[in-house]
Protein backbone atom coordinates (compact mmCIF):
# COMPACT_ATOMS: atom_id res chain seq x y z
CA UNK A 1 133.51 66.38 188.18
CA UNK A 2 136.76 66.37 186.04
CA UNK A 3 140.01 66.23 187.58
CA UNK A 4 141.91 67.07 184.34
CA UNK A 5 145.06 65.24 185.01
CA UNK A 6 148.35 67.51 184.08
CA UNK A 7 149.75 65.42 181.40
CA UNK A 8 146.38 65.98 179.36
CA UNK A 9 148.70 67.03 176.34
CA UNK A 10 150.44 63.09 176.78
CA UNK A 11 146.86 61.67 176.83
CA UNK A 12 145.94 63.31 174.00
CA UNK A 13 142.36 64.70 175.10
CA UNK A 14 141.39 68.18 174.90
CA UNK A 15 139.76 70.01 178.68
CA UNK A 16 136.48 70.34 176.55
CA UNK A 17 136.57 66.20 175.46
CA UNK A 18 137.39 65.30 178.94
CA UNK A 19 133.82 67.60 179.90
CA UNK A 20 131.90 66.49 177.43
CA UNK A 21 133.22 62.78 178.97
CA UNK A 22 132.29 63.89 182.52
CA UNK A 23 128.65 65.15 181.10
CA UNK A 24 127.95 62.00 179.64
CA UNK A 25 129.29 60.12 182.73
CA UNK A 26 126.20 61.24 184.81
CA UNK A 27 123.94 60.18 182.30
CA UNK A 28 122.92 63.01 180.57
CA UNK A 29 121.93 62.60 176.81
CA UNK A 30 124.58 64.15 174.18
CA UNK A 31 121.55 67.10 173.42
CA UNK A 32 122.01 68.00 177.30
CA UNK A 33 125.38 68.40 177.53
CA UNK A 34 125.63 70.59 174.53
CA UNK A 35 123.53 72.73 176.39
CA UNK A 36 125.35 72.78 179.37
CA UNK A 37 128.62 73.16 177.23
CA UNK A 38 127.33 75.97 174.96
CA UNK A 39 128.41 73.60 172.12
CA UNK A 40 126.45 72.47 169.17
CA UNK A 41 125.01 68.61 169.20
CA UNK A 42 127.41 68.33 166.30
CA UNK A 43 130.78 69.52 168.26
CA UNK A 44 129.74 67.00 171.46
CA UNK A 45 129.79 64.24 168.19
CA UNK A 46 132.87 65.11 167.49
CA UNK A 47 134.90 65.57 170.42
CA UNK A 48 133.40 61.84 171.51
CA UNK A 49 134.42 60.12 168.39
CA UNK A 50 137.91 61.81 168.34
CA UNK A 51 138.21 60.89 172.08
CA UNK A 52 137.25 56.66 171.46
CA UNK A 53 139.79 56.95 168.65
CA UNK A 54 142.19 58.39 170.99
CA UNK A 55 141.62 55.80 173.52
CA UNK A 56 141.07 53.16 171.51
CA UNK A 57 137.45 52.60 173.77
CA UNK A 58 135.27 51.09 170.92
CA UNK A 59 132.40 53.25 172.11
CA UNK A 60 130.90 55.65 174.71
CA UNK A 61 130.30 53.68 176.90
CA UNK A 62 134.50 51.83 176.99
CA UNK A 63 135.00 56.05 176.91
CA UNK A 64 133.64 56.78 180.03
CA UNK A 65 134.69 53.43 181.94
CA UNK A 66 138.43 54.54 180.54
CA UNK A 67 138.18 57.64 182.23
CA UNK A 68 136.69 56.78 185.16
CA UNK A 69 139.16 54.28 185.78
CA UNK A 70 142.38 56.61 184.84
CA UNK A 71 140.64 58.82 187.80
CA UNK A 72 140.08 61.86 184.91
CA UNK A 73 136.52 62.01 186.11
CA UNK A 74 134.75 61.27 189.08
């Protein structure tokens, strides 16, 4: 579950790269959470690869150990 923090314009994440985050935080393959989204495998790419540049994470899996530990999902 996301709890989009209010300064999400300071962190510099979009609401839809902090669910695609979230989808990929329960485990859920990239293809599934597409699905979920209504967004193309391509657009779930994106938005993770602009999001580890963002944070500086190296990779999905420093992405969704960031935002777990900035509480932006739970």
């Amino acid at each position: 579950m996301i709890a989009l923090p209010p300064e999400t314009e300071i962190i510099g994440l979009t609401r839809r790269q902090l669910q695609v985050i979230d989808g990929l935080s329960t485990g859920k393959p990239a293809k599934a959470v597409a699905g979920e989204l209504k967004l193309t495998i391509n657009q779930v790419t994106n938005d993770v690869q602009r999001a580890i540049h963002v944070l500086d994470a190296g990779n999905t899996v420093g992405l969704v150990a960031t935002a777990f530990r900035k509480g932006w999902i739970e």
